[in-house]
PDB file of N, CA and C in Angstrom:
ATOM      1  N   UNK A   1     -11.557  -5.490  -7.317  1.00  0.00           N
ATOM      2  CA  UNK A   1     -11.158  -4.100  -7.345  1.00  0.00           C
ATOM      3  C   UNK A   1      -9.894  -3.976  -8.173  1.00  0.00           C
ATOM      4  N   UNK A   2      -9.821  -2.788  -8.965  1.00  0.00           N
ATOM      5  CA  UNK A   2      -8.123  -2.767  -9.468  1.00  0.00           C
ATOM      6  C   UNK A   2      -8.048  -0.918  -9.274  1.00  0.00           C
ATOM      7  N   UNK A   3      -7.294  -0.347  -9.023  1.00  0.00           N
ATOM      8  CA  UNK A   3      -6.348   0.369  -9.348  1.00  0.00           C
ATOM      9  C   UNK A   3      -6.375   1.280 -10.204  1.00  0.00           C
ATOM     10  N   UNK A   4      -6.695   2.619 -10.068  1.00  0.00           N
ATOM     11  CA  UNK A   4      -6.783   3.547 -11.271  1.00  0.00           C
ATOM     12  C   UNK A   4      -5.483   4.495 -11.088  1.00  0.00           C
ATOM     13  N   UNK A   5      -5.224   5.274 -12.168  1.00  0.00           N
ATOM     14  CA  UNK A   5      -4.356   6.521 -12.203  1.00  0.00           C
ATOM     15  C   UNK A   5      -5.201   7.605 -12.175  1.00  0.00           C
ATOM     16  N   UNK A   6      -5.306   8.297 -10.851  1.00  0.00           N
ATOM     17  CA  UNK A   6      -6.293   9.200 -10.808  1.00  0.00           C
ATOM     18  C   UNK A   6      -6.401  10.425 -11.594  1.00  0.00           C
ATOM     19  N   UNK A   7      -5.006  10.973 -11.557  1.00  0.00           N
ATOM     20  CA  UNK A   7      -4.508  12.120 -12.196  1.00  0.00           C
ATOM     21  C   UNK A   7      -4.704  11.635 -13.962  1.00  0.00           C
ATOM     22  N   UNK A   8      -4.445  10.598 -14.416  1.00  0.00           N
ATOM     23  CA  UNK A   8      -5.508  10.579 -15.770  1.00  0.00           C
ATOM     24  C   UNK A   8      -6.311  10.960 -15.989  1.00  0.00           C
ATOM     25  N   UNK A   9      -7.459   9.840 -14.862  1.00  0.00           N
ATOM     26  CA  UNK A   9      -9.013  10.210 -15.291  1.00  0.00           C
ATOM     27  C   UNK A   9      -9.067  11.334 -14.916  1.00  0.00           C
ATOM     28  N   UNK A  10      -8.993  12.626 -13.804  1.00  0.00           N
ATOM     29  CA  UNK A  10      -9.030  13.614 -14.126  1.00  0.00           C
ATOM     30  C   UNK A  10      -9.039  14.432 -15.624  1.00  0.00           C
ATOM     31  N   UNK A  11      -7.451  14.253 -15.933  1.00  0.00           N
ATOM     32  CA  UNK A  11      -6.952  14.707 -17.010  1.00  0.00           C
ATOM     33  C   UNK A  11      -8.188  14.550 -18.713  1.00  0.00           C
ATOM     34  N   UNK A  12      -8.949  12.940 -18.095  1.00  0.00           N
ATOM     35  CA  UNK A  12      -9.607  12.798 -19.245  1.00  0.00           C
ATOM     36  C   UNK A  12     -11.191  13.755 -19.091  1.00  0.00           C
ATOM     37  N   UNK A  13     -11.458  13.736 -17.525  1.00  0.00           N
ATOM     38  CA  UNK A  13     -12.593  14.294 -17.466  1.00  0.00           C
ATOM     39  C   UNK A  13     -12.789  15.825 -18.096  1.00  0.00           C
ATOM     40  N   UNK A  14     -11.572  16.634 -17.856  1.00  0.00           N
ATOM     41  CA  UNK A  14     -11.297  18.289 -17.771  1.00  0.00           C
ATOM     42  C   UNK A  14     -11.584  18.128 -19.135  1.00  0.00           C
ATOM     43  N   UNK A  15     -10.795  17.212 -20.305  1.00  0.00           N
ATOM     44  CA  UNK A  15     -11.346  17.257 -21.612  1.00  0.00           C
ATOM     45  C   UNK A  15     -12.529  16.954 -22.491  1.00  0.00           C
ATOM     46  N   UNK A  16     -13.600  16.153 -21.398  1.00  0.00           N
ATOM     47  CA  UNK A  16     -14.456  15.612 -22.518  1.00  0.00           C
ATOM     48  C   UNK A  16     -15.594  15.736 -21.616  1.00  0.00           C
ATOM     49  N   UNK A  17     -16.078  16.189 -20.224  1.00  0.00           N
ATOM     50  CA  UNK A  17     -16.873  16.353 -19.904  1.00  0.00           C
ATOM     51  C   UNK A  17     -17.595  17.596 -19.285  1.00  0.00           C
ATOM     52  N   UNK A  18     -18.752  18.044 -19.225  1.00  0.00           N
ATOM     53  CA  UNK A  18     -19.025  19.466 -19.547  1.00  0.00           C
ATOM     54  C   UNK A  18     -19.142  20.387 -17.953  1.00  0.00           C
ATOM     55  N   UNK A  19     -18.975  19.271 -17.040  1.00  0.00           N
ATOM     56  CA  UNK A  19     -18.832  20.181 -15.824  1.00  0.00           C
ATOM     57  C   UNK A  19     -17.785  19.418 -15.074  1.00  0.00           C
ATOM     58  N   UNK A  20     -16.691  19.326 -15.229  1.00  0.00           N
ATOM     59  CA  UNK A  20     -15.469  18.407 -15.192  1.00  0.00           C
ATOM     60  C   UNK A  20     -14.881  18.790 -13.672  1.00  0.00           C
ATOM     61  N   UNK A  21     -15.252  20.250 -12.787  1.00  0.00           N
ATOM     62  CA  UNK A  21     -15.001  19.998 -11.668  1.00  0.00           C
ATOM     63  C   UNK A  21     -16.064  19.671 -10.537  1.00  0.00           C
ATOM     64  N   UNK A  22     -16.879  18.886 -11.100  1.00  0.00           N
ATOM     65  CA  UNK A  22     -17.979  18.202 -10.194  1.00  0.00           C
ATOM     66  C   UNK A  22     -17.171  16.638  -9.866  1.00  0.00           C
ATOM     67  N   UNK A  23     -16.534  16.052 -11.627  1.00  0.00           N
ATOM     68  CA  UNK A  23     -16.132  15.215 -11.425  1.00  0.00           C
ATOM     69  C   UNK A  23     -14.921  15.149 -10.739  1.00  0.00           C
ATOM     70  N   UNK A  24     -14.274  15.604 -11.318  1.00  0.00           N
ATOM     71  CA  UNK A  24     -12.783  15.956 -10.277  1.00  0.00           C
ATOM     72  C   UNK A  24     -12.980  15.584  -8.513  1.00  0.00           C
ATOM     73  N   UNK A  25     -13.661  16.705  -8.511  1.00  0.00           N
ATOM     74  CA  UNK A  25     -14.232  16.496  -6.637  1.00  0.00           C
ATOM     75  C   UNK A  25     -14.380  15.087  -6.031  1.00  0.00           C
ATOM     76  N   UNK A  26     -15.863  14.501  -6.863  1.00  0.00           N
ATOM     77  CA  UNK A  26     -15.602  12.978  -6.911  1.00  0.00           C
ATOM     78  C   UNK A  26     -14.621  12.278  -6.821  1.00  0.00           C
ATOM     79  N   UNK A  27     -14.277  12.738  -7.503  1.00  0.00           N
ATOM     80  CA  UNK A  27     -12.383  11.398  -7.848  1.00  0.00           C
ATOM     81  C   UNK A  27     -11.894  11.362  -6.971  1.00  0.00           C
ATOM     82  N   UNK A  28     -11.900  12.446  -6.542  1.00  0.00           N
ATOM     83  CA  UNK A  28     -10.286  13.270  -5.555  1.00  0.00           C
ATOM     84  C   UNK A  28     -11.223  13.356  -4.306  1.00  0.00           C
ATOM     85  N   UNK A  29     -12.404  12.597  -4.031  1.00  0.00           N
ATOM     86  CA  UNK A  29     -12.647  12.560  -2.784  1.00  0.00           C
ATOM     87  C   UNK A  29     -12.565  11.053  -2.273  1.00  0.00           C
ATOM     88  N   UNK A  30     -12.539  10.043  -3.094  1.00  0.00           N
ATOM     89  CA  UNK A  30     -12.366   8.501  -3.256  1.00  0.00           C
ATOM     90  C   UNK A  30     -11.367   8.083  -1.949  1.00  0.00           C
ATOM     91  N   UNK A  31     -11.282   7.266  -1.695  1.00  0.00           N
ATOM     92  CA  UNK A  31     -10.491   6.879  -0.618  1.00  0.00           C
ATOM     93  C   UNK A  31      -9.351   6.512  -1.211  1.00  0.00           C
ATOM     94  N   UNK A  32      -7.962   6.280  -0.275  1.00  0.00           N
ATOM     95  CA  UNK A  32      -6.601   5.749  -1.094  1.00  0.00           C
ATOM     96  C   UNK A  32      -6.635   4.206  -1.246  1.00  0.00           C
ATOM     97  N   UNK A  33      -7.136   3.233  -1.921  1.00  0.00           N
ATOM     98  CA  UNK A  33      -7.109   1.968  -2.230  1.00  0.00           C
ATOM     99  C   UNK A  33      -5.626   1.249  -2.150  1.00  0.00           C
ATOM    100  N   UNK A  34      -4.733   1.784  -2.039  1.00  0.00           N
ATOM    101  CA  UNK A  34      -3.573   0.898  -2.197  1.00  0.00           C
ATOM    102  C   UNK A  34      -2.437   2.296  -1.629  1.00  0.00           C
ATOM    103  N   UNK A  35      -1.572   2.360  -1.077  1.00  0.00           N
ATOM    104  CA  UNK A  35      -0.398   3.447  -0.409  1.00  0.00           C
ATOM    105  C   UNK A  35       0.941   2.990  -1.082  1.00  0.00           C
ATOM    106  N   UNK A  36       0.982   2.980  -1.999  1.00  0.00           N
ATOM    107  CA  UNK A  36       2.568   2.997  -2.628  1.00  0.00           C
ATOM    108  C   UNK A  36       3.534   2.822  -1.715  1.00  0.00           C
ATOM    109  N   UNK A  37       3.341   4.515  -1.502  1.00  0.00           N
ATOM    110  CA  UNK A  37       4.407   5.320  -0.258  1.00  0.00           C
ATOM    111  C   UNK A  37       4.477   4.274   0.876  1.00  0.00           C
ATOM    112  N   UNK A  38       3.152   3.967   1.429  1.00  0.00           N
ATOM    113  CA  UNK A  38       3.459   3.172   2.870  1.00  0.00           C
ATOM    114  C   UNK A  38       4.188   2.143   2.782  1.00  0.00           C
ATOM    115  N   UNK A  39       3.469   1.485   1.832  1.00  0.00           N
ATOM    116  CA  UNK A  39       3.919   0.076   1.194  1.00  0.00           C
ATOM    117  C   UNK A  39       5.693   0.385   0.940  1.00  0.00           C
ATOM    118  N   UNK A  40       5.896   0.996   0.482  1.00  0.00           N
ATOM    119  CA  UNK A  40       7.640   0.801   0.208  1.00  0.00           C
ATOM    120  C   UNK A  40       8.134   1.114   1.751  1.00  0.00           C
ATOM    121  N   UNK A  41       7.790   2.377   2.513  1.00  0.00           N
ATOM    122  CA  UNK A  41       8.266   2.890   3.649  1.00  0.00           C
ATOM    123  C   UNK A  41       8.218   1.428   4.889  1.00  0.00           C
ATOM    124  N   UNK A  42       6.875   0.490   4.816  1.00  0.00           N
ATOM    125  CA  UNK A  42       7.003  -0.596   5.921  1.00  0.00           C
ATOM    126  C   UNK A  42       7.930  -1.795   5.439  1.00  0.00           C
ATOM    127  N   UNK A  43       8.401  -1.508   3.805  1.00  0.00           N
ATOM    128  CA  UNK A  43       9.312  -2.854   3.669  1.00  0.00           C
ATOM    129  C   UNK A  43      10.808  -1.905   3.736  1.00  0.00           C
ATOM    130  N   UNK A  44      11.007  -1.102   3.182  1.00  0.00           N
ATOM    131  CA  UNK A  44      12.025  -0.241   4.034  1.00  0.00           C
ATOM    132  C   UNK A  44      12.554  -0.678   5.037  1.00  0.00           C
ATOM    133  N   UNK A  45      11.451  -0.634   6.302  1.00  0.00           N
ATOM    134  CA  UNK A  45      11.752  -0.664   7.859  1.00  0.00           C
ATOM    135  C   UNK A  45      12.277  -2.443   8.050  1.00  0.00           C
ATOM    136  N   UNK A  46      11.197  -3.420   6.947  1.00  0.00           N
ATOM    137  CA  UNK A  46      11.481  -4.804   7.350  1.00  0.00           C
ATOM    138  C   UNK A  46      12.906  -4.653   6.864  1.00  0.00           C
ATOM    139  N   UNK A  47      13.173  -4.446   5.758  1.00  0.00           N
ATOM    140  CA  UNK A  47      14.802  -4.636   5.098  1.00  0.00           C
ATOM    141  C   UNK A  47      15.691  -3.871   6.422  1.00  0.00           C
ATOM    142  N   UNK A  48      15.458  -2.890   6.766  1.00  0.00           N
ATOM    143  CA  UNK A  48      16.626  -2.097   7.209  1.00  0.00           C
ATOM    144  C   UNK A  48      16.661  -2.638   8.951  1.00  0.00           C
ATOM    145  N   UNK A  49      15.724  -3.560   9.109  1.00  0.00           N
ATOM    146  CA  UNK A  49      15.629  -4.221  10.416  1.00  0.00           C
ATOM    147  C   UNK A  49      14.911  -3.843  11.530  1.00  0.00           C
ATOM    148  N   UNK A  50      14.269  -3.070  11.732  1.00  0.00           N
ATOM    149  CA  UNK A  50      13.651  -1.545  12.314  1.00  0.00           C
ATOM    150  C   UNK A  50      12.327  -2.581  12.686  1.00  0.00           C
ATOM    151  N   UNK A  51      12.583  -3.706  13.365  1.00  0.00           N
ATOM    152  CA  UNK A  51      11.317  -4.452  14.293  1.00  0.00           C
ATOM    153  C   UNK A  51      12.018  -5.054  15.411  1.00  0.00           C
ATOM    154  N   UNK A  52      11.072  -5.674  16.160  1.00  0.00           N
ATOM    155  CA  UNK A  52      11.275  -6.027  17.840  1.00  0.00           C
ATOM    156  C   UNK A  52      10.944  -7.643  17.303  1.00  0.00           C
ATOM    157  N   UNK A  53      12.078  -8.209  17.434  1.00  0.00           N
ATOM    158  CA  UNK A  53      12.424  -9.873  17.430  1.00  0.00           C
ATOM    159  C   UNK A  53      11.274 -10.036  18.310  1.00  0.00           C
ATOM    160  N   UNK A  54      10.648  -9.473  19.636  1.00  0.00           N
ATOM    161  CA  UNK A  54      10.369 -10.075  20.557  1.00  0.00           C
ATOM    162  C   UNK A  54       8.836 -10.444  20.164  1.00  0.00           C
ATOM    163  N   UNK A  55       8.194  -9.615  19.293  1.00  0.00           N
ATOM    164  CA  UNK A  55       6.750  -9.358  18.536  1.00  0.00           C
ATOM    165  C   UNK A  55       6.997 -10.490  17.845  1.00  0.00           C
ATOM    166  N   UNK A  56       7.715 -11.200  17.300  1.00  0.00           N
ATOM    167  CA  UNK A  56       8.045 -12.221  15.623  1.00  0.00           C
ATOM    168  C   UNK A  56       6.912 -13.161  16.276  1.00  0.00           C
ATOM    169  N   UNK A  57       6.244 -13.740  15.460  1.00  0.00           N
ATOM    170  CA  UNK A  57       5.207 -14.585  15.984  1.00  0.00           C
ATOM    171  C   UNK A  57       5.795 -15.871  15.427  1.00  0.00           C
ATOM    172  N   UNK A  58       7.109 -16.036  14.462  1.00  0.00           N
ATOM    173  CA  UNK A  58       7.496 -17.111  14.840  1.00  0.00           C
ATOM    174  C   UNK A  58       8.852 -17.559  15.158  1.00  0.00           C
ATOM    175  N   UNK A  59       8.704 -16.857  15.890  1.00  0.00           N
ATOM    176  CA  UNK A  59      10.080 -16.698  16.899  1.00  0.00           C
ATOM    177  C   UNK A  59      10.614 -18.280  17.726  1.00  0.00           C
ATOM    178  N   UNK A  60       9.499 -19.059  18.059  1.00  0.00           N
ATOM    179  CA  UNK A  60       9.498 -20.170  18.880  1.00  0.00           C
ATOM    180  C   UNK A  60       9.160 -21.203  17.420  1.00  0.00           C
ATOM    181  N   UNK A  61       9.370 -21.087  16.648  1.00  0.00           N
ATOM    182  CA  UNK A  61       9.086 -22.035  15.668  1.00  0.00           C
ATOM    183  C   UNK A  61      10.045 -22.493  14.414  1.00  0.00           C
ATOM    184  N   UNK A  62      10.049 -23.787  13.605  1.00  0.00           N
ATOM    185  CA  UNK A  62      10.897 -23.769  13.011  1.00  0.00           C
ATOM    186  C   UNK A  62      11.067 -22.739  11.877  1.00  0.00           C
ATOM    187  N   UNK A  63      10.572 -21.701  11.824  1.00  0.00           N
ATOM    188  CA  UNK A  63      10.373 -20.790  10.182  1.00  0.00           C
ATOM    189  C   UNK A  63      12.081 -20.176  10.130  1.00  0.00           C
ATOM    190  N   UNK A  64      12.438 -19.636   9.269  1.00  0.00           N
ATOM    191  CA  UNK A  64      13.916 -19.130   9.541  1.00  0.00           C
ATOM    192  C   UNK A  64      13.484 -17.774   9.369  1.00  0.00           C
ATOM    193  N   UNK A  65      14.318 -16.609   9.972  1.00  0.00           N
ATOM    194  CA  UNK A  65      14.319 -15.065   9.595  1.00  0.00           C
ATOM    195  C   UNK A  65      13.755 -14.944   8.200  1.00  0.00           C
ATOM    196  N   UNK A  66      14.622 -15.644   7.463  1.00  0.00           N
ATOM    197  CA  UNK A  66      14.398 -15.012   6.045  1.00  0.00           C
ATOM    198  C   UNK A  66      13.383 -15.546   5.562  1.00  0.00           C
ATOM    199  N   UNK A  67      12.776 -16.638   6.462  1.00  0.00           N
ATOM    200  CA  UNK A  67      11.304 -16.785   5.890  1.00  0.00           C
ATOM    201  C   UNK A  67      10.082 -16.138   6.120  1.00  0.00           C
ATOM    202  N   UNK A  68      10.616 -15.639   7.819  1.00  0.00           N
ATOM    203  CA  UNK A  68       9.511 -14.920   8.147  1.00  0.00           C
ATOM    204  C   UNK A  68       9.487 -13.525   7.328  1.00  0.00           C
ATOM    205  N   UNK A  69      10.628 -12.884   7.523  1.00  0.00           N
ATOM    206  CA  UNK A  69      10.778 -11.855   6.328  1.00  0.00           C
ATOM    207  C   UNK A  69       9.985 -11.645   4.725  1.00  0.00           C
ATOM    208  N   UNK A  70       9.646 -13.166   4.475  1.00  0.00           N
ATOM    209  CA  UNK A  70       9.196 -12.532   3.337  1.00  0.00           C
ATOM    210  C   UNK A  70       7.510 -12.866   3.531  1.00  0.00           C
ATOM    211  N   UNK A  71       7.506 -13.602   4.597  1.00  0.00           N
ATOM    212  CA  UNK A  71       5.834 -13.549   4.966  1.00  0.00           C
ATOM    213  C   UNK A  71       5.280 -12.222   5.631  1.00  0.00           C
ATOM    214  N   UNK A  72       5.934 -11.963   6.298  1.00  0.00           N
ATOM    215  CA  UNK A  72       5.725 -10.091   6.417  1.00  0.00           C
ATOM    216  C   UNK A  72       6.132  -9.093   5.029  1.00  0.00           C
ATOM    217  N   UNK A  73       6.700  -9.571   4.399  1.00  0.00           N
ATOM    218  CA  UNK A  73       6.501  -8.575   3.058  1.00  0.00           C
ATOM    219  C   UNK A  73       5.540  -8.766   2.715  1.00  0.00           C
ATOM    220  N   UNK A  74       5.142 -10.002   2.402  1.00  0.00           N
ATOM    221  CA  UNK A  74       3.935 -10.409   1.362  1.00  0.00           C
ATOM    222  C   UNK A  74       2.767  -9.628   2.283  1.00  0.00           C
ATOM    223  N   UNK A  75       2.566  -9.816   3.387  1.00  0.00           N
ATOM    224  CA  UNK A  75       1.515  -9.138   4.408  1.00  0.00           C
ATOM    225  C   UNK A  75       1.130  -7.870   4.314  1.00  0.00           C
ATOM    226  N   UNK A  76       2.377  -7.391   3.840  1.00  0.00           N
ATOM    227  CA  UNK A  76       2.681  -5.589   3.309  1.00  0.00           C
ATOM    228  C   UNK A  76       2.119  -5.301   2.120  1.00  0.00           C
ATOM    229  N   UNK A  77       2.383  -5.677   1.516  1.00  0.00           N
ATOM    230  CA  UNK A  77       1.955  -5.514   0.228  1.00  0.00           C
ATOM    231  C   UNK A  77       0.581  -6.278   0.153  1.00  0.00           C
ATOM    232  N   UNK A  78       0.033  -7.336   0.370  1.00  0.00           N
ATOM    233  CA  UNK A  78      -1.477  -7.757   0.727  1.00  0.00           C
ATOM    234  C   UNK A  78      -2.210  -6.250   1.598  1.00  0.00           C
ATOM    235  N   UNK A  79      -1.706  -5.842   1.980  1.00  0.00           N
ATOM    236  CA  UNK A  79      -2.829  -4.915   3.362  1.00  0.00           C
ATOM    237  C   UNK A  79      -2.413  -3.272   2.909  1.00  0.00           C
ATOM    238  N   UNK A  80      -1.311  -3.393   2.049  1.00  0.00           N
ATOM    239  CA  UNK A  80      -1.537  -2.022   1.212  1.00  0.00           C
ATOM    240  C   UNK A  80      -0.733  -1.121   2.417  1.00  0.00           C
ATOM    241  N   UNK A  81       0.128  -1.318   3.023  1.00  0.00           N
ATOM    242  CA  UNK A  81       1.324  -0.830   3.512  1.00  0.00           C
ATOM    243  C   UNK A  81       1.010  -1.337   5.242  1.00  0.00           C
ATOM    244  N   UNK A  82       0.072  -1.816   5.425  1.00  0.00           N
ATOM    245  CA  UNK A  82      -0.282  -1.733   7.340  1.00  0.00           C
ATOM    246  C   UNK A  82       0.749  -3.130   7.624  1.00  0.00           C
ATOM    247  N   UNK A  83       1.679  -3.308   8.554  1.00  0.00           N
ATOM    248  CA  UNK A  83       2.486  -4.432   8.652  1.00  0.00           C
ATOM    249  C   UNK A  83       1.700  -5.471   9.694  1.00  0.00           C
ATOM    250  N   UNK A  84       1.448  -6.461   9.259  1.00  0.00           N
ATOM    251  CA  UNK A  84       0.545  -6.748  10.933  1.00  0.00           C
ATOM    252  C   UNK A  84       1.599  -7.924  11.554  1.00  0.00           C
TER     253      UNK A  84
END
């Protein structure tokens, strides 16, 4: 899967195709494949500290904060903003 700019292909459809709000509809009914917004807003919360130590799943283990930290970023950005 990759990633489109929707508001393009729109932009390209309105110009070159002959019933362009059939396509539009289509587009703009597609599901959100990736959340920007979420995605910055749940690493936000990891940076600004805004979790429960008590949830850390490796809390009892040798990993350090700042390691687990960036294995929950990476998780964020893998799952398209959902923190698990």
């Amino acid at each position: 899967m990759r990633l489109i700019d929707a508001e393009k292909l729109i932009k390209d459809v309105e110009k070159d195709f002959y019933y362009p709000e059939a396509y539009k509809k289509m587009i703009e009914a597609q599901p959100t494949a990736y959340d920007l917004d979420k995605v910055v807003e749940d690493l936000e919360e990891l940076r600004d500290g805004n979790y429960d130590f008590d949830c850390c799943p490796y809390r009892d283990t040798d990993i350090s904060c700042d390691k687990c930290h960036m294995i929950r970023a990476v998780d964020i950005v893998r799952h398209g903003g959902s923190q698990v």
